[in-house]
N, C-alpha and C. Protein backbone atom coordinates (compact mmCIF):
# COMPACT_ATOMS: atom_id res chain seq x y z
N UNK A 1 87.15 -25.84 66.26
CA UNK A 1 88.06 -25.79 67.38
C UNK A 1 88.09 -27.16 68.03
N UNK A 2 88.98 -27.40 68.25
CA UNK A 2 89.22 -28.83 69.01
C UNK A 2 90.35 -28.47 70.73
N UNK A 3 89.43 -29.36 71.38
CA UNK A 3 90.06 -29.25 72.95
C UNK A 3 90.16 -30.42 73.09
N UNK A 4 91.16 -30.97 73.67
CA UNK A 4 91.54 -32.19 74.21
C UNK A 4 91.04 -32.43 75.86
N UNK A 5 91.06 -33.29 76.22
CA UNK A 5 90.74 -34.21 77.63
C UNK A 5 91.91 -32.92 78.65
N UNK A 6 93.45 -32.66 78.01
CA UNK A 6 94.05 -31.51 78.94
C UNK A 6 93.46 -30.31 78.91
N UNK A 7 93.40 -29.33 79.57
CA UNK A 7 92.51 -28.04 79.25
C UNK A 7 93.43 -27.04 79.24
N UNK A 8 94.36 -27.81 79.53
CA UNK A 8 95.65 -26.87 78.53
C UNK A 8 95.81 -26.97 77.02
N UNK A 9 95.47 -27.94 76.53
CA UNK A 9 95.40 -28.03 74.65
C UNK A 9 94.65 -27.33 74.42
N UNK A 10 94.35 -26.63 72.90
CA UNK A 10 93.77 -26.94 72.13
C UNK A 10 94.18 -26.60 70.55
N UNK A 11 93.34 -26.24 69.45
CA UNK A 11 93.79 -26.22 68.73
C UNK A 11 92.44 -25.57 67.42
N UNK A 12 93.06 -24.83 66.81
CA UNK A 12 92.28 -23.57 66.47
C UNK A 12 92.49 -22.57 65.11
N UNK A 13 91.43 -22.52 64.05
CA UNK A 13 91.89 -21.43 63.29
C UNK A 13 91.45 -19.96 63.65
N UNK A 14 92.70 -19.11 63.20
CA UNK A 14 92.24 -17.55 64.13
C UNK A 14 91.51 -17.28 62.94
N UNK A 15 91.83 -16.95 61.52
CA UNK A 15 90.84 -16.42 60.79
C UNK A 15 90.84 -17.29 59.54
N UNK A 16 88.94 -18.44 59.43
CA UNK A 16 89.04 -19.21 58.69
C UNK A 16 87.95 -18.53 57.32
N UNK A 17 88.18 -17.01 56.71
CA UNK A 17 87.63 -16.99 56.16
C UNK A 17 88.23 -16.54 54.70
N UNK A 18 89.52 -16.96 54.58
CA UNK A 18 90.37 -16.82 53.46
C UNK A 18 89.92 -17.84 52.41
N UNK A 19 89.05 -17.50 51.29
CA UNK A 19 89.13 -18.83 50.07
C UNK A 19 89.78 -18.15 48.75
N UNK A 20 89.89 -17.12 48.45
CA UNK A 20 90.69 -17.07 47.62
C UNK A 20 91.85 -15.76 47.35
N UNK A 21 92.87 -16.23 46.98
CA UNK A 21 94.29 -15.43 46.63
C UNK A 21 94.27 -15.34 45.18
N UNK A 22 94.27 -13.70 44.82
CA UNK A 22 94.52 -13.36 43.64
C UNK A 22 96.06 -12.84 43.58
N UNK A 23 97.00 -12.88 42.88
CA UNK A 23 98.34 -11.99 42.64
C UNK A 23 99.06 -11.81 41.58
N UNK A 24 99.38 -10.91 41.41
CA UNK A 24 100.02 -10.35 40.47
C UNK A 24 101.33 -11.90 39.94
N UNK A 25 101.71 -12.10 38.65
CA UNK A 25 102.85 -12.88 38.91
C UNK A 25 104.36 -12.58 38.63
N UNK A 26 104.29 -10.86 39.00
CA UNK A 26 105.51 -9.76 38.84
C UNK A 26 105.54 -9.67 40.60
N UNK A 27 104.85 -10.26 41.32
CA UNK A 27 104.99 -10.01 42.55
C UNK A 27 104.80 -11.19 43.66
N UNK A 28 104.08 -12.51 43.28
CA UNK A 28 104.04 -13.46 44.15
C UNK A 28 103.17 -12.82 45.43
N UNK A 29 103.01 -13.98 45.85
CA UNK A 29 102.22 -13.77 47.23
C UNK A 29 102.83 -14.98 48.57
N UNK A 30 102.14 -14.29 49.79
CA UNK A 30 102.34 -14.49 50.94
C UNK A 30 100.96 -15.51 51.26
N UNK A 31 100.94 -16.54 52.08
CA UNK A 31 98.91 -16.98 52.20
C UNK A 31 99.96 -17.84 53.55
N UNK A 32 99.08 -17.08 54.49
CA UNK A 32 99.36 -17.82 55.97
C UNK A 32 98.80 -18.70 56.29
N UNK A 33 98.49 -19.62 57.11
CA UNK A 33 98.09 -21.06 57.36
C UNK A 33 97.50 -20.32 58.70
N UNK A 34 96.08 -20.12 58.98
CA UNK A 34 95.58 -19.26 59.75
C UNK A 34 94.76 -20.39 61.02
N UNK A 35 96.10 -20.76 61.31
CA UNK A 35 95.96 -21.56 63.39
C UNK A 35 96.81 -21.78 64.21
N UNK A 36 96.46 -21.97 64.78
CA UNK A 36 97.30 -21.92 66.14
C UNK A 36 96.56 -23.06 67.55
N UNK A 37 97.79 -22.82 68.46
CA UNK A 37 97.11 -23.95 69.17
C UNK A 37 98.07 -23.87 70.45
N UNK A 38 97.59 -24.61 71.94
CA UNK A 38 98.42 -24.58 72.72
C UNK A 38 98.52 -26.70 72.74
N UNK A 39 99.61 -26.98 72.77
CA UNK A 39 101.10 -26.59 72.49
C UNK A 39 100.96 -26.30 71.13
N UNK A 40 102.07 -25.60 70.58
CA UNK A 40 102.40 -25.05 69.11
C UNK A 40 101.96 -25.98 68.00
N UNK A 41 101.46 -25.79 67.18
CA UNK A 41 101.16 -26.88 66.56
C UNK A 41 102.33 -26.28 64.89
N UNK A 42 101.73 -27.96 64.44
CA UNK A 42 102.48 -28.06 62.79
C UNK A 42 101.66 -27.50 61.88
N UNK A 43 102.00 -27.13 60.72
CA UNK A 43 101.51 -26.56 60.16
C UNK A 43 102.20 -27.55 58.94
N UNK A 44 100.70 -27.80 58.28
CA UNK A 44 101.32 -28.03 56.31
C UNK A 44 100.26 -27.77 55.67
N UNK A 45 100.83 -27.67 53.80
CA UNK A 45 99.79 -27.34 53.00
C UNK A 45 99.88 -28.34 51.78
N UNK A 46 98.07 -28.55 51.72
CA UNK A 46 98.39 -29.75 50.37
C UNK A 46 97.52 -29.15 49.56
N UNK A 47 97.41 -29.86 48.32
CA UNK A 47 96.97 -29.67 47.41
C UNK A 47 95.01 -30.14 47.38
N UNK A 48 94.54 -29.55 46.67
CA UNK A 48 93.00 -30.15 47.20
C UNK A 48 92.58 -31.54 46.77
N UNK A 49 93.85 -32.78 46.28
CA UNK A 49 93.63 -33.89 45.60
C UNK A 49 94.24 -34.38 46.87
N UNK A 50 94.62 -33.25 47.99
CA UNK A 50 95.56 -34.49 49.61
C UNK A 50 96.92 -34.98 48.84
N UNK A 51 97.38 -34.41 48.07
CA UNK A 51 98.84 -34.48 48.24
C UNK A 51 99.44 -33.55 48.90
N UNK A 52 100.33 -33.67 49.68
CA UNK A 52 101.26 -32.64 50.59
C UNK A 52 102.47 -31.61 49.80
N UNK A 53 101.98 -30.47 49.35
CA UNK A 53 103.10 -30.35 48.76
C UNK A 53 104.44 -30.16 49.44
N UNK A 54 105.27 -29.89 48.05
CA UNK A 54 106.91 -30.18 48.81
C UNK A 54 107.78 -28.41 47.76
N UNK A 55 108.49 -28.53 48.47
CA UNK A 55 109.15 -26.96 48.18
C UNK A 55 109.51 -27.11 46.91
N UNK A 56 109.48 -26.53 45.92
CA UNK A 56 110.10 -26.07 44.45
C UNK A 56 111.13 -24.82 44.28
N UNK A 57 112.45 -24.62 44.91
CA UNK A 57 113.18 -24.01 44.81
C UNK A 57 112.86 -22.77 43.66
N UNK A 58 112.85 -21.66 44.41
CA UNK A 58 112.26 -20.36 43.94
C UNK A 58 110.90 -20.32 42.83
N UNK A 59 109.99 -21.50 43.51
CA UNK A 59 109.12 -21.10 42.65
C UNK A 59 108.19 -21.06 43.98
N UNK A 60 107.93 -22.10 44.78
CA UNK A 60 106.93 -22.28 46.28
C UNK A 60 107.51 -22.77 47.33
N UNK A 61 107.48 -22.37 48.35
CA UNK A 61 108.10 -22.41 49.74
C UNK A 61 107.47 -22.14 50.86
N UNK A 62 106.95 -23.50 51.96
CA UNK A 62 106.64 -23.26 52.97
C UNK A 62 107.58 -22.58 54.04
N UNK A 63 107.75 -22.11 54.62
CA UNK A 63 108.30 -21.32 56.01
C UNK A 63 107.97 -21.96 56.88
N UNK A 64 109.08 -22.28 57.98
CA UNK A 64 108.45 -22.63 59.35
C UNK A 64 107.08 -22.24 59.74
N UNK A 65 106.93 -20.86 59.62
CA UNK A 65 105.76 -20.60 60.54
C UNK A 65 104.64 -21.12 59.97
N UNK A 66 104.24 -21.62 58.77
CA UNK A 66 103.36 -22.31 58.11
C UNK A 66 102.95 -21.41 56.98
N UNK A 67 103.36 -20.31 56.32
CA UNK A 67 103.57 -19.43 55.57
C UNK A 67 103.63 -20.63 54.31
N UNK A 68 102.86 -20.42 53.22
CA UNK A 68 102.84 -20.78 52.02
C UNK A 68 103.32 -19.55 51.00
N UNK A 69 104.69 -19.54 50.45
CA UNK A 69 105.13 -18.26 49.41
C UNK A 69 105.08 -19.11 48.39
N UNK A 70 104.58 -17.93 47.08
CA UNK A 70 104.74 -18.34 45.82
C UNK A 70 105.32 -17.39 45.33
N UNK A 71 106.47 -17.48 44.53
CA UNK A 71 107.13 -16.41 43.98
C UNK A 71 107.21 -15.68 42.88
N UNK A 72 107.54 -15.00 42.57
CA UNK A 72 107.34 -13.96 41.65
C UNK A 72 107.61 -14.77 40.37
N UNK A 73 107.07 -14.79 39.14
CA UNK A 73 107.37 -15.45 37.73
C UNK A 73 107.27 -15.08 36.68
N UNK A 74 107.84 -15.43 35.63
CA UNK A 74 107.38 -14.56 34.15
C UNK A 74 106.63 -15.79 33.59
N UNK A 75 105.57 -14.84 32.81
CA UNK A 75 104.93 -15.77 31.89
C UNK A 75 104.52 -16.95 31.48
N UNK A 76 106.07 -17.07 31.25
CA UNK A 76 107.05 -18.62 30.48
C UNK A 76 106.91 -19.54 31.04
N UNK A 77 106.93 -19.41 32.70
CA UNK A 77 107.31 -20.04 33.40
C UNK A 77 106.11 -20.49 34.64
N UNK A 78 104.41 -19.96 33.95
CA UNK A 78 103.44 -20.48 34.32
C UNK A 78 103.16 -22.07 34.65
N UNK A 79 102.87 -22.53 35.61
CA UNK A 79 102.22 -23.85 36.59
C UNK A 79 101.00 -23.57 36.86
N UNK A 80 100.33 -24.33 36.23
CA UNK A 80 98.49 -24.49 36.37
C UNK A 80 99.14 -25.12 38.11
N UNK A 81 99.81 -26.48 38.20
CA UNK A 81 99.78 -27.18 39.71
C UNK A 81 100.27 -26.19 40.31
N UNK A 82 100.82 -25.63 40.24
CA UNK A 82 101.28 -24.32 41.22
C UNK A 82 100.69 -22.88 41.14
N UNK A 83 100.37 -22.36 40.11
CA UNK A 83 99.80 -21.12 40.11
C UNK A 83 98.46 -20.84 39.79
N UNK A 84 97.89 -21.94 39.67
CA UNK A 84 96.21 -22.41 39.63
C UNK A 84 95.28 -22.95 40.12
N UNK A 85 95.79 -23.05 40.88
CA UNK A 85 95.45 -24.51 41.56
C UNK A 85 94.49 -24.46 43.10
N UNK A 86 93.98 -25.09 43.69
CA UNK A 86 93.26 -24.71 45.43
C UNK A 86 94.03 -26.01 46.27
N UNK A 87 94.26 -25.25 47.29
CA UNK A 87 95.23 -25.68 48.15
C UNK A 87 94.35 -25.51 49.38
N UNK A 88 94.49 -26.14 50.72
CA UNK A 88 94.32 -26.49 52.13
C UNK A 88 95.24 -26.53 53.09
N UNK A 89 95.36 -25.72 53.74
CA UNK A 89 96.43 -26.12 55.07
C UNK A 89 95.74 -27.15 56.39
N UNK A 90 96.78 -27.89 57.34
CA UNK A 90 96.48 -28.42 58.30
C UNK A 90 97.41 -28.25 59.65
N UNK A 91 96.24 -28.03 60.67
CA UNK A 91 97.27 -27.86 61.79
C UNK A 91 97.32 -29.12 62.80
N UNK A 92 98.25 -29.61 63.16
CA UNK A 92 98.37 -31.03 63.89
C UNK A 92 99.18 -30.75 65.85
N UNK A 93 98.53 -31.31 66.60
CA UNK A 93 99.25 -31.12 67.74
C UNK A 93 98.51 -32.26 68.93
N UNK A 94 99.37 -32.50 70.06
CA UNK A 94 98.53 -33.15 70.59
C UNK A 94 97.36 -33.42 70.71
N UNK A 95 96.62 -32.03 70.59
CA UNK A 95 94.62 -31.97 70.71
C UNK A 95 94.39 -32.99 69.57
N UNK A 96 94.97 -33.06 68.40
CA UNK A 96 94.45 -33.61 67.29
C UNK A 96 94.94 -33.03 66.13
N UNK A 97 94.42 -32.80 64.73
CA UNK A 97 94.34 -32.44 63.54
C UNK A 97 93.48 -31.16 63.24
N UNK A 98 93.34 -30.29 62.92
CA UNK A 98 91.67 -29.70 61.89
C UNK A 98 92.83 -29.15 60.68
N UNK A 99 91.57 -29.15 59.38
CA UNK A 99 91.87 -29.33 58.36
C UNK A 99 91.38 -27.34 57.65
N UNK A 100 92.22 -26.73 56.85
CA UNK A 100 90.99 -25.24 56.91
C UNK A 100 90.22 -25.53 55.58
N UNK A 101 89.41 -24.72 55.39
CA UNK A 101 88.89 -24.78 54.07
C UNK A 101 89.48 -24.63 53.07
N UNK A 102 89.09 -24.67 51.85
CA UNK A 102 89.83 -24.90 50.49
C UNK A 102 90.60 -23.12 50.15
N UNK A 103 91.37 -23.13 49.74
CA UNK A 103 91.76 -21.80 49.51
C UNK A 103 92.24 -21.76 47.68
N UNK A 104 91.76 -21.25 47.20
CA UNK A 104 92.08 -21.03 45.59
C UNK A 104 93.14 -19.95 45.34
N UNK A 105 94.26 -20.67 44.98
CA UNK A 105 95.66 -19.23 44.73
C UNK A 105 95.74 -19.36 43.36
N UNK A 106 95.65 -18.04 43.05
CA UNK A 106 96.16 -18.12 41.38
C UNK A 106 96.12 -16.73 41.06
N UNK A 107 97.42 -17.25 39.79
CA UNK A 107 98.36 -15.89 39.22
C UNK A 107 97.25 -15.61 38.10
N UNK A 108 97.71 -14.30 38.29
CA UNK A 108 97.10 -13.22 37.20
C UNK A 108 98.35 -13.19 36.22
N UNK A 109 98.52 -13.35 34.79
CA UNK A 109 100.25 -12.97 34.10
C UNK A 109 100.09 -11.38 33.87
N UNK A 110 101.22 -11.20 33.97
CA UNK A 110 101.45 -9.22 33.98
C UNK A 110 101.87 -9.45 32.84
N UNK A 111 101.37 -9.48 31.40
CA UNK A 111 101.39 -9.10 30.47
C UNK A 111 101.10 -8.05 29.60
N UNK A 112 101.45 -7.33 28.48
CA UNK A 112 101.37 -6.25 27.72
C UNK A 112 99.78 -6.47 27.00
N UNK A 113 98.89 -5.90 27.27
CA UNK A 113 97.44 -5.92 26.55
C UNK A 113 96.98 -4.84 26.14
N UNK A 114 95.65 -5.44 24.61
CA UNK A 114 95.82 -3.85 24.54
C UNK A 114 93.99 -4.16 24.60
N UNK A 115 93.20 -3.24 24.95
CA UNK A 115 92.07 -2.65 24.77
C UNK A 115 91.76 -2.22 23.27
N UNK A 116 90.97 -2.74 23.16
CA UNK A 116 90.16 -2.11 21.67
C UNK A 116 88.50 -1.71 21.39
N UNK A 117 88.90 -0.80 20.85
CA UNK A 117 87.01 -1.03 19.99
C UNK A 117 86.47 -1.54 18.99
N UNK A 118 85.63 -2.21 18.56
CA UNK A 118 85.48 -2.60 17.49
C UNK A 118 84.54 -1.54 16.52
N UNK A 119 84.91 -1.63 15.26
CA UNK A 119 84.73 -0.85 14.22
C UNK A 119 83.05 -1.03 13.72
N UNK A 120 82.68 -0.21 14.10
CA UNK A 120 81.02 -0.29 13.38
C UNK A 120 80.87 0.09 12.39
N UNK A 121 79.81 0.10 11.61
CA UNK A 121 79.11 1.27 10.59
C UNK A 121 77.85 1.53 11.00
N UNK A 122 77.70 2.76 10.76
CA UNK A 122 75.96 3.14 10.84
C UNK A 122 75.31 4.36 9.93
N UNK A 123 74.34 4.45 9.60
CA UNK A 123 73.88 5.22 8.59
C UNK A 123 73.60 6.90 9.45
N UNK A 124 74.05 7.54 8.68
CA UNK A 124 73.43 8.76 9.60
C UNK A 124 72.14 8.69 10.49
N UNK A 125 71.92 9.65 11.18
CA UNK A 125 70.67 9.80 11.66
C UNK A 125 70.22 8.58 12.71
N UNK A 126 70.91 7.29 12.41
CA UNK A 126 70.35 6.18 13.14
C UNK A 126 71.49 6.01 14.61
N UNK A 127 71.10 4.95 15.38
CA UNK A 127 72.10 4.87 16.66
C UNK A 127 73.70 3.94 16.19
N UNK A 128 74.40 4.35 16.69
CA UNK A 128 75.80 3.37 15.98
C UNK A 128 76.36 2.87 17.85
N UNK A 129 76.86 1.27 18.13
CA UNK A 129 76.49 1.05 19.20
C UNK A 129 77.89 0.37 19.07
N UNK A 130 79.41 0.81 19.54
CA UNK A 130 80.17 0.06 19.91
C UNK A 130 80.77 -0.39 20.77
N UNK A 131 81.57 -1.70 20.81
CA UNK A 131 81.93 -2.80 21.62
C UNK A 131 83.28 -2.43 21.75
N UNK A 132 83.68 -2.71 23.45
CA UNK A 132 85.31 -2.33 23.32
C UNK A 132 85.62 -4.14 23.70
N UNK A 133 86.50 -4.46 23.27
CA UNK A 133 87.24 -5.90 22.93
C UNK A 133 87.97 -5.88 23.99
N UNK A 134 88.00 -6.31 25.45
CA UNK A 134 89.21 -6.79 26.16
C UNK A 134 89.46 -8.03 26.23
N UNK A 135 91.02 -8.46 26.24
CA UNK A 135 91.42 -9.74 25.99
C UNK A 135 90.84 -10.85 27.20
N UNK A 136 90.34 -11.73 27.06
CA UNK A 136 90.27 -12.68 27.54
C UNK A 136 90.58 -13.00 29.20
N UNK A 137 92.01 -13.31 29.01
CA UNK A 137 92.54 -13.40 29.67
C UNK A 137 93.10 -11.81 31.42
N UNK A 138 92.26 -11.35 30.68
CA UNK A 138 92.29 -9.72 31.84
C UNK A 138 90.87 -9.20 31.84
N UNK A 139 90.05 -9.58 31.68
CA UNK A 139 88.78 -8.93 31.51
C UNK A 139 88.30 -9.34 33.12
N UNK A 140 88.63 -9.98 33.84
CA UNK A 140 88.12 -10.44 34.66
C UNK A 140 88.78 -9.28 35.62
N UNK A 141 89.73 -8.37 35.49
CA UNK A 141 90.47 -7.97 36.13
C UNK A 141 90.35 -6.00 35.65
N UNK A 142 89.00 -6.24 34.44
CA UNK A 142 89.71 -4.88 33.99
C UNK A 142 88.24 -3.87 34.08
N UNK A 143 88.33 -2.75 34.92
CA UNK A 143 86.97 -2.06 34.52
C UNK A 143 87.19 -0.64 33.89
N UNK A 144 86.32 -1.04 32.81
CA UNK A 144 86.32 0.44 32.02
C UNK A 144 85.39 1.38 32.62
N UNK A 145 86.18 2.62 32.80
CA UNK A 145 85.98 3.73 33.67
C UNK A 145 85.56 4.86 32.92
N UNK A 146 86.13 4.85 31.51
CA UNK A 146 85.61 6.14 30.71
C UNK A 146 85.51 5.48 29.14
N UNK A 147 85.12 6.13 28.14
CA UNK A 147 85.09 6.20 26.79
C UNK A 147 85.58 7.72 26.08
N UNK A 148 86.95 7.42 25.32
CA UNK A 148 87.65 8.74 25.09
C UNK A 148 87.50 8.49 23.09
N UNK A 149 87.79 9.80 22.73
CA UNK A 149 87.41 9.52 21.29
C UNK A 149 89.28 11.15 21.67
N UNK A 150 89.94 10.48 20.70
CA UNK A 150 90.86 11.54 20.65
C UNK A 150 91.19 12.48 22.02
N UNK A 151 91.47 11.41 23.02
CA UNK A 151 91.81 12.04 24.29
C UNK A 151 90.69 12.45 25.11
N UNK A 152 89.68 12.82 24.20
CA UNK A 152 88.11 13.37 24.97
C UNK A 152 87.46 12.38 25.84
N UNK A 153 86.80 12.81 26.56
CA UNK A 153 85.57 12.20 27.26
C UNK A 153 84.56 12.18 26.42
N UNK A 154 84.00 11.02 25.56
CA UNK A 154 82.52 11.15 25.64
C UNK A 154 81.35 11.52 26.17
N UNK A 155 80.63 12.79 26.67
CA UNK A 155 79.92 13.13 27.54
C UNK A 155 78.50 12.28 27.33
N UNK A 156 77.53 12.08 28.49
CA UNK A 156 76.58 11.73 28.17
C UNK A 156 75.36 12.14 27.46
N UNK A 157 76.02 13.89 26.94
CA UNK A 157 74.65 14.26 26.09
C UNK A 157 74.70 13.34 25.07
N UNK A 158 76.34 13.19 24.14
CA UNK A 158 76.55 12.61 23.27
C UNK A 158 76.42 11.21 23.39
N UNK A 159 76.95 10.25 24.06
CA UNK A 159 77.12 8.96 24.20
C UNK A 159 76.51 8.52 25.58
N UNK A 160 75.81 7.44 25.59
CA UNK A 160 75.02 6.66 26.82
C UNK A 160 76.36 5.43 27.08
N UNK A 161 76.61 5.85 28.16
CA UNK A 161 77.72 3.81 28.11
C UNK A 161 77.22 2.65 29.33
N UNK A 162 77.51 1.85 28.67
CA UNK A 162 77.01 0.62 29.65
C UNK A 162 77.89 -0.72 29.82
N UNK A 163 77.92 -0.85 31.22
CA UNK A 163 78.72 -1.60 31.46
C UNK A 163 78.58 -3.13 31.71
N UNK A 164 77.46 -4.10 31.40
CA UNK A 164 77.34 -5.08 31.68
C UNK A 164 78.06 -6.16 32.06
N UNK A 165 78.53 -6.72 32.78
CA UNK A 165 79.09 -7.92 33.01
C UNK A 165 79.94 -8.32 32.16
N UNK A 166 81.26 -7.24 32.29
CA UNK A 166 82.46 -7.14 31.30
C UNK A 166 82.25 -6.84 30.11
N UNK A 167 81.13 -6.12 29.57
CA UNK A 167 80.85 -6.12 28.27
C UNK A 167 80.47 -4.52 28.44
N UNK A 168 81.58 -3.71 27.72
CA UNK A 168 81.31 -2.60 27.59
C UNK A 168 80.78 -2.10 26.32
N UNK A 169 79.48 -1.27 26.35
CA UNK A 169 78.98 -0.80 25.07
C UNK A 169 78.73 0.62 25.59
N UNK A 170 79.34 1.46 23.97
CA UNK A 170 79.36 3.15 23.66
C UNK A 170 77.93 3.34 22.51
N UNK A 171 76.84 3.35 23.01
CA UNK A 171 75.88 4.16 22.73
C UNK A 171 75.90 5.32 21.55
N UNK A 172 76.16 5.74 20.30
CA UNK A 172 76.02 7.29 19.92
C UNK A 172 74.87 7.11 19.53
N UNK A 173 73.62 8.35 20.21
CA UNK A 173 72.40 8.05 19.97
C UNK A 173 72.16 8.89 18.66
N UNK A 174 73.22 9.88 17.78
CA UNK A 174 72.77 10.27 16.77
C UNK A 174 74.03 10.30 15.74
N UNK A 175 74.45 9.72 14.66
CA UNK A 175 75.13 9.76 13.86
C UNK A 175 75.35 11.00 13.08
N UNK A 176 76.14 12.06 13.22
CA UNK A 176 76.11 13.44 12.50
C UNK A 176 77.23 13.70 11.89
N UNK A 177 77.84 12.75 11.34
CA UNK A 177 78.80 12.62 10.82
C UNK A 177 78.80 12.43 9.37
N UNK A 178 79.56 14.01 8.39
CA UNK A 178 79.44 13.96 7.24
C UNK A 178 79.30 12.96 6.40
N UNK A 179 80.60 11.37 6.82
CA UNK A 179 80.33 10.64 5.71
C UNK A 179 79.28 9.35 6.59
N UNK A 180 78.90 8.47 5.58
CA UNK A 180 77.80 7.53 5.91
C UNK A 180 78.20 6.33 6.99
N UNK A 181 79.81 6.26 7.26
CA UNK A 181 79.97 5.47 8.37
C UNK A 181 80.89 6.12 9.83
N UNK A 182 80.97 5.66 10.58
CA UNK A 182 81.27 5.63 11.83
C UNK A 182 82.26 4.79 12.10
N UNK A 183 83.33 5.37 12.34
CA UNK A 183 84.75 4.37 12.68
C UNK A 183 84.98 4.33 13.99
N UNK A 184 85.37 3.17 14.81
CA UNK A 184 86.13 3.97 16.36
C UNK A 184 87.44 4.41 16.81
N UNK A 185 87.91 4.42 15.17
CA UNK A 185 89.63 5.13 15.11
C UNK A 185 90.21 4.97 16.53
């Protein structure tokens, strides 16, 4: 917070605990420039290298009120400098300058993915232990909630599951399956 020598100034963030914006990029986002000040102060937003950015016609747009929009995009039309990137706002007014902390905005792509399992073998009688494969690029975003074999629930008499740190593993602690391998069809 900064007060000037008038004790009518000052100049102020209301809530400086925004560092990062996740969003969809079928939907864009809103990220307010969170200060204020008596008299009104300016508002801008730069980039975390202190360049100021500048509007990109329907892709990023400051607003008077100090509103940083990023807009909705396909795919194709991904910007690491724009949709990856950590950005800073600043508010300026007679009292002075303050600068907020770094804020990290970045698109998620709404793309078509698919989930998989990977195909084991195991000998009867022994444990058969598979891996479900999520892509890369969504795993950060994706939690597996169940393990279905033909619409079913795996129950836990049958299957133990575990979820480690994006790494989902299906447990079958007994192989009873006529032929000698185990598929995850």
């Amino acid at each position: 917070m900064v007060f000037s020598e008038d004790l009518h100034a000052s100049l102020y963030f209301v809530n400086a605990s925004l560092q990062e914006v996740v969003f969809a990029s079928t939907t864009g986002t809103l990220v307010p420039c969170p200060a204020a000040g008596i008299p009104p102060v300016t508002l801008r937003w730069y980039l975390a290298t202190g360049e100021e950015i500048y509007d990109v016609p329907g892709i990023r747009h400051v607003h008077p009120n100090g509103t940083l929009q990023i807009f909705p995009f396909p795919p194709s039309s991904f910007n690491n400098l724009i949709h990856d990137n950590t950005y800073y706002c600043t508010a300026e007014n007679p009292s002075g300058k303050i600068r907020s902390q770094d804020v990290h905005i970045k698109a998620v792509l709404r793309e078509p993915y698919t989930v998989r399992v990977e195909d084991q073998k195991a000998m009867r009688g022994n444990v058969a232990v598979f891996k479900c494969i999520i892509p890369s690029s969504v795993e950060a975003y994706i939690t597996v909630v169940s393990w279905e074999k033909d619409t079913v629930s795996l129950v836990s008499a049958v299957a133990e599951v575990y979820y480690p740190e994006h790494i989902c593993l299906c447990v079958v602690g007994l192989v009873i399956r006529e032929h000698s391998e185990v598929h995850s069809n």
